[in-house]
C-alpha atoms as a PDB file:
ATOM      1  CA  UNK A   1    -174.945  79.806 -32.109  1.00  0.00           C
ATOM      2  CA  UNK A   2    -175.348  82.896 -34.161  1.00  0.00           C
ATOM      3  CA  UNK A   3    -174.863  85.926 -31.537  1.00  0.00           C
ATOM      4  CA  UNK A   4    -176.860  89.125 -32.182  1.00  0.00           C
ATOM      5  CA  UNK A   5    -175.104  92.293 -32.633  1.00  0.00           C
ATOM      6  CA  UNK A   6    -175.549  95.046 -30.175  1.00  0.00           C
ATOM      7  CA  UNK A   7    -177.751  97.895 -31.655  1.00  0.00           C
ATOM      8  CA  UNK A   8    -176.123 100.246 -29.277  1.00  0.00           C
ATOM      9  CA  UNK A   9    -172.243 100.699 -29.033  1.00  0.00           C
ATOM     10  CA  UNK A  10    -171.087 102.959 -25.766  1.00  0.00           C
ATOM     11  CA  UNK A  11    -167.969 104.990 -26.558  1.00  0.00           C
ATOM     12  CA  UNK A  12    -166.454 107.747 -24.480  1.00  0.00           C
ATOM     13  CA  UNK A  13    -167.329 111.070 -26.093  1.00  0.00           C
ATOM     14  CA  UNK A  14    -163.244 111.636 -27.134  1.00  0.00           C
ATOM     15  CA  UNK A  15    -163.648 108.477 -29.428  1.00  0.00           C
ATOM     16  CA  UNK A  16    -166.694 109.722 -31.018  1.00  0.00           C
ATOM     17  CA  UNK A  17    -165.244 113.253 -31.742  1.00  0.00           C
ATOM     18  CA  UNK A  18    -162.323 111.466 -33.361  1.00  0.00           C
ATOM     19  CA  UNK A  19    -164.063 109.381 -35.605  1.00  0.00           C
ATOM     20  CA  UNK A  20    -166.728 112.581 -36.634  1.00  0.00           C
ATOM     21  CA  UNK A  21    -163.111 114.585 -37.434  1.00  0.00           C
ATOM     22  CA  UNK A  22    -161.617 111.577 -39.544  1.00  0.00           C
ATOM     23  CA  UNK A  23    -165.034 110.930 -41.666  1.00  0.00           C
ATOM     24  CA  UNK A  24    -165.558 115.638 -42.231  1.00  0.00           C
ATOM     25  CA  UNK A  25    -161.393 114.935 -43.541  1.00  0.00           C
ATOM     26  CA  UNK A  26    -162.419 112.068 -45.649  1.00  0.00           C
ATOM     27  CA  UNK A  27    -165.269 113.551 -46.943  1.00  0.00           C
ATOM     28  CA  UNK A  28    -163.674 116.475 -47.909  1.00  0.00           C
ATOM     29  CA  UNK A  29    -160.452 114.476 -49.584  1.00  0.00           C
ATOM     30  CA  UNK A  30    -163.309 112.501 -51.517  1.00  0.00           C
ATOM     31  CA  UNK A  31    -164.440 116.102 -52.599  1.00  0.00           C
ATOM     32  CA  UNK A  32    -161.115 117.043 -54.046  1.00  0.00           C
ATOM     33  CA  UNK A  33    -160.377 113.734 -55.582  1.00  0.00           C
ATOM     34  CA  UNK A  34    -163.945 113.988 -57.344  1.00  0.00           C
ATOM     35  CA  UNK A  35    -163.299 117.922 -58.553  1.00  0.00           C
ATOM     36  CA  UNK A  36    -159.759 116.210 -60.050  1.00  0.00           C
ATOM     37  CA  UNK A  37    -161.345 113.236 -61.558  1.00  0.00           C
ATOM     38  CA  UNK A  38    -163.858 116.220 -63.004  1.00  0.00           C
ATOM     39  CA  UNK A  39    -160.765 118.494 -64.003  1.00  0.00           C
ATOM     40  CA  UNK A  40    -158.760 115.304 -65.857  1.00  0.00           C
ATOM     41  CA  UNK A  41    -162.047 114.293 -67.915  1.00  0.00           C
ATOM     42  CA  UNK A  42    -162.579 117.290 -68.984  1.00  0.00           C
ATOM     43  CA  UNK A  43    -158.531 117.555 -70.336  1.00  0.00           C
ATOM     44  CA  UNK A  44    -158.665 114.323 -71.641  1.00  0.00           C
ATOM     45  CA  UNK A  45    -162.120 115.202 -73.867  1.00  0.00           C
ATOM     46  CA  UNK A  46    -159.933 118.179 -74.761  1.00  0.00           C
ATOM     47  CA  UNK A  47    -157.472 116.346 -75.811  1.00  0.00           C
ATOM     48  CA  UNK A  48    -159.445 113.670 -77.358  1.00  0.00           C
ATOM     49  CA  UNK A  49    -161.337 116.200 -79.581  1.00  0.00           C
ATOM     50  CA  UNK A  50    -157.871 117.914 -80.687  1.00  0.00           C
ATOM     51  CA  UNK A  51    -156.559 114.534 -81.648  1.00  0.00           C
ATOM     52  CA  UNK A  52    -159.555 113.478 -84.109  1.00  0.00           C
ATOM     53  CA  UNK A  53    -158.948 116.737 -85.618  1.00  0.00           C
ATOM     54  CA  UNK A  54    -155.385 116.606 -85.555  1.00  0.00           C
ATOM     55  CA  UNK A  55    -156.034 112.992 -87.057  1.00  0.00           C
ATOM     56  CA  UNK A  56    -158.876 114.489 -89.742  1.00  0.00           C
ATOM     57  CA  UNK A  57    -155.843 117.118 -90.545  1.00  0.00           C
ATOM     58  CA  UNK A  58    -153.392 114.223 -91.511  1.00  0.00           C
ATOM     59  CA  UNK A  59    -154.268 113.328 -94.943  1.00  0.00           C
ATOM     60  CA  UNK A  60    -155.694 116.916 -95.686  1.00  0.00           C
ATOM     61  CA  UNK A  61    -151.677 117.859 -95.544  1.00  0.00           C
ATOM     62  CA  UNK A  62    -150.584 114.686 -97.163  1.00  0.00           C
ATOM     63  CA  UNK A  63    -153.257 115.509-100.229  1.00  0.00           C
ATOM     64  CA  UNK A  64    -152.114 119.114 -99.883  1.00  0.00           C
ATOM     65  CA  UNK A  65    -148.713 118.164-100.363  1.00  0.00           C
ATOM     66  CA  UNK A  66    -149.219 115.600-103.202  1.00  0.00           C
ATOM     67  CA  UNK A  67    -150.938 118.425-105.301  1.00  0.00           C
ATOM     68  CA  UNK A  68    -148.160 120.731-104.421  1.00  0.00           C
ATOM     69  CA  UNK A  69    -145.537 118.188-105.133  1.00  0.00           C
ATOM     70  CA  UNK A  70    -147.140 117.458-108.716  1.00  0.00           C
ATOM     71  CA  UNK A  71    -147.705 121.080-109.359  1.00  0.00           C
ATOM     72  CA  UNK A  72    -143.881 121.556-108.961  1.00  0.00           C
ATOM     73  CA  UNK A  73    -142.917 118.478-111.209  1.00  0.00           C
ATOM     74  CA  UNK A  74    -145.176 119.727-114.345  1.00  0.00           C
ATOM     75  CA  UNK A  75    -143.751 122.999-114.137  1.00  0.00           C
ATOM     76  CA  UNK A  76    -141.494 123.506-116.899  1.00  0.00           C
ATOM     77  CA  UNK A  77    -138.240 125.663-116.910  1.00  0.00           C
ATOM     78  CA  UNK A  78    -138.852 128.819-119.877  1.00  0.00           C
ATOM     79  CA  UNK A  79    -135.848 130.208-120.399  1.00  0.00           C
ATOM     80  CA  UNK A  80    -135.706 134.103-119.846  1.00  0.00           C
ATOM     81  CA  UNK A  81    -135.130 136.844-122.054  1.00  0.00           C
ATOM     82  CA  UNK A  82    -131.677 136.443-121.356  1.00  0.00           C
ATOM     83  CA  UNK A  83    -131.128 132.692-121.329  1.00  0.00           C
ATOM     84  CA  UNK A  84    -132.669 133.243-124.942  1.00  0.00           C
ATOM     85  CA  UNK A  85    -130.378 135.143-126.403  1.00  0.00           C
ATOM     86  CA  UNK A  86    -127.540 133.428-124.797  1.00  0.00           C
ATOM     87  CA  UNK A  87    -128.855 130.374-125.928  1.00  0.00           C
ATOM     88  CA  UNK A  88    -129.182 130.767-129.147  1.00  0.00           C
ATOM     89  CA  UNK A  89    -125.504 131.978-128.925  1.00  0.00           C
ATOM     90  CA  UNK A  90    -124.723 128.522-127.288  1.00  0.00           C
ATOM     91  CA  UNK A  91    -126.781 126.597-129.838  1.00  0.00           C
ATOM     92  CA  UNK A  92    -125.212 128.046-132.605  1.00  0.00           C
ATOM     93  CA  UNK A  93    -121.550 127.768-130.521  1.00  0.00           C
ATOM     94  CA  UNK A  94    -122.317 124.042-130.388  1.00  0.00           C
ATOM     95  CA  UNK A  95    -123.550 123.437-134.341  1.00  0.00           C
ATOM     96  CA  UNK A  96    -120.305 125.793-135.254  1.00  0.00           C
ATOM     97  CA  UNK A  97    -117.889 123.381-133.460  1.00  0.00           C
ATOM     98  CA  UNK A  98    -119.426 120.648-135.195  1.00  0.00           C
ATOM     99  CA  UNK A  99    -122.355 119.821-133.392  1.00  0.00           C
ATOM    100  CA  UNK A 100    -120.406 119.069-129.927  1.00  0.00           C
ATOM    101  CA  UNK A 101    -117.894 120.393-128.219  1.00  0.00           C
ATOM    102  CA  UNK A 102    -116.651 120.155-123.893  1.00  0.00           C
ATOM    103  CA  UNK A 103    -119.253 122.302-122.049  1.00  0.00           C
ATOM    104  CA  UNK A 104    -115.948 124.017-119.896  1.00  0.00           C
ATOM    105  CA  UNK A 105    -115.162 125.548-122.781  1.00  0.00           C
ATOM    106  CA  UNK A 106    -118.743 126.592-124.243  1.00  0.00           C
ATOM    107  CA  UNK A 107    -119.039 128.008-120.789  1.00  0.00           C
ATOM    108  CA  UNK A 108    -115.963 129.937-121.053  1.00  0.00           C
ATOM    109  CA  UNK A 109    -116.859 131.238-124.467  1.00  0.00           C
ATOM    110  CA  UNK A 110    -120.216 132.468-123.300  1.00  0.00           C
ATOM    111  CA  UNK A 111    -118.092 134.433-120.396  1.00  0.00           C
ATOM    112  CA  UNK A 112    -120.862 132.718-117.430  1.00  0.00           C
ATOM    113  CA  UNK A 113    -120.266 131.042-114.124  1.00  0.00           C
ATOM    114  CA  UNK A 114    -120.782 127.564-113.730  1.00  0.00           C
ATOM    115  CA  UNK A 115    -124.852 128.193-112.010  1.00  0.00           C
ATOM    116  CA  UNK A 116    -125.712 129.808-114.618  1.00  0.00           C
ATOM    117  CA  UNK A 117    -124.546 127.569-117.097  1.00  0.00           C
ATOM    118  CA  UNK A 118    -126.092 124.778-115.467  1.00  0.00           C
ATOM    119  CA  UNK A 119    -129.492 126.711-115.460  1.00  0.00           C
ATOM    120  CA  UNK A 120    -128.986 127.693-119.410  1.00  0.00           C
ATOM    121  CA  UNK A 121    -128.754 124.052-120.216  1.00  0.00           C
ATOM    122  CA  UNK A 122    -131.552 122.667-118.180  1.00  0.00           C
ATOM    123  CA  UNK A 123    -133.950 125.178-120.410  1.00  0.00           C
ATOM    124  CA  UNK A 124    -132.426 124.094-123.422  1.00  0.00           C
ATOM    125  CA  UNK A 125    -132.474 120.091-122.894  1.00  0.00           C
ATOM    126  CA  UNK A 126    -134.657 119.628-125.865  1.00  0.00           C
ATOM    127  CA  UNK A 127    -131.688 120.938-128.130  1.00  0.00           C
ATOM    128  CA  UNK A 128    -128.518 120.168-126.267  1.00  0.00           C
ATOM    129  CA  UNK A 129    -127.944 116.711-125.108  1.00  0.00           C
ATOM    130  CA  UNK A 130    -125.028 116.836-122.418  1.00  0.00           C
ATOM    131  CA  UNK A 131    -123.417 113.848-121.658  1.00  0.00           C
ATOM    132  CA  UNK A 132    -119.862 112.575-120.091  1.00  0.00           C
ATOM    133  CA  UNK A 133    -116.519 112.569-122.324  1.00  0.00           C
ATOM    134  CA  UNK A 134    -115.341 109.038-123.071  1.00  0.00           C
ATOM    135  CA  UNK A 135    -111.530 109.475-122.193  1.00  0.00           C
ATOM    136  CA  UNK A 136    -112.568 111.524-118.788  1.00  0.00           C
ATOM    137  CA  UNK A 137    -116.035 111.859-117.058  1.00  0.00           C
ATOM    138  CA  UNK A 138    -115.275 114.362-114.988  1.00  0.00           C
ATOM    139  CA  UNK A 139    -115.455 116.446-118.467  1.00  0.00           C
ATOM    140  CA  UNK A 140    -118.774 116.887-120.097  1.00  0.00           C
ATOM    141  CA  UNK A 141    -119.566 116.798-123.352  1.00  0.00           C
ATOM    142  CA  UNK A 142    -122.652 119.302-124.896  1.00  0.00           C
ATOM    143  CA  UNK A 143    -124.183 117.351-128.244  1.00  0.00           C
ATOM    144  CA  UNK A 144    -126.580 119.198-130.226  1.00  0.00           C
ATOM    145  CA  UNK A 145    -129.824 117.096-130.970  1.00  0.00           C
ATOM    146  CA  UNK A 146    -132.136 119.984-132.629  1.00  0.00           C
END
């Protein structure tokens, strides 16, 4: 036996105003949860837009950086005016003593502190080998290859 349903319902009139005032609140929540669902699409096509160019950016830098990295590594030290002269002076130091002699005391000689010693002899590598004494390598040694 299948009943029909009632196409009337009687309620007292404090029901019905109850039940109007909870569906005006839940239509108006439903309001604000759509305007938030709105506001968060919006932020996340934001932030989905800064992220494929933030992505895009990625090997741009990387390239960048390669180029700048390889630019750096073919650059060759020229020795200044005055690394010239004072190599020269330590070239002709080094052939005098022989053709090697202990790089403290070519330093010494030349009256320079150890930087710029170090800085003097990577301009001249392609003349003066430097390489560790034998009995002590703490001690350097500075060879003269020409």
């Amino acid at each position: 036996m299948v009943m029909e349903e009632p196409a009337f319902i009687t309620l007292p009139i404090e029901e019905y105003k109850a039940i109007c005032d909870y569906s005006l609140k839940l239509d108006a929540h439903i309001k604000r949860l759509e305007s938030q669902i709105m506001a968060l699409e919006a932020r996340q096509k934001a932030l989905d837009e800064s992220f494929l160019e933030f992505q895009d950016k990625i090997p741009r830098d990387i390239a960048s950086d390669r180029r700048r990295i390889a630019a750096l590594e073919r650059q060759e030290t020229k020795p200044t005016k005055g690394q010239k002269d004072r190599g020269e002076m330590l070239i002709a130091l080094v052939m005098f003593a022989g053709g090697s002699m202990p790089a403290k005391e070519a330093r010494l000689k030349l009256q320079m502190d150890k930087g710029d010693f170090t800085r003097l002899l990577a301009t001249l590598k392609d003349y003066i080998k430097v390489k560790k004494m034998n009995t002590d390598k703490r001690c350097k040694m500075l060879e003269y290859i020409g």
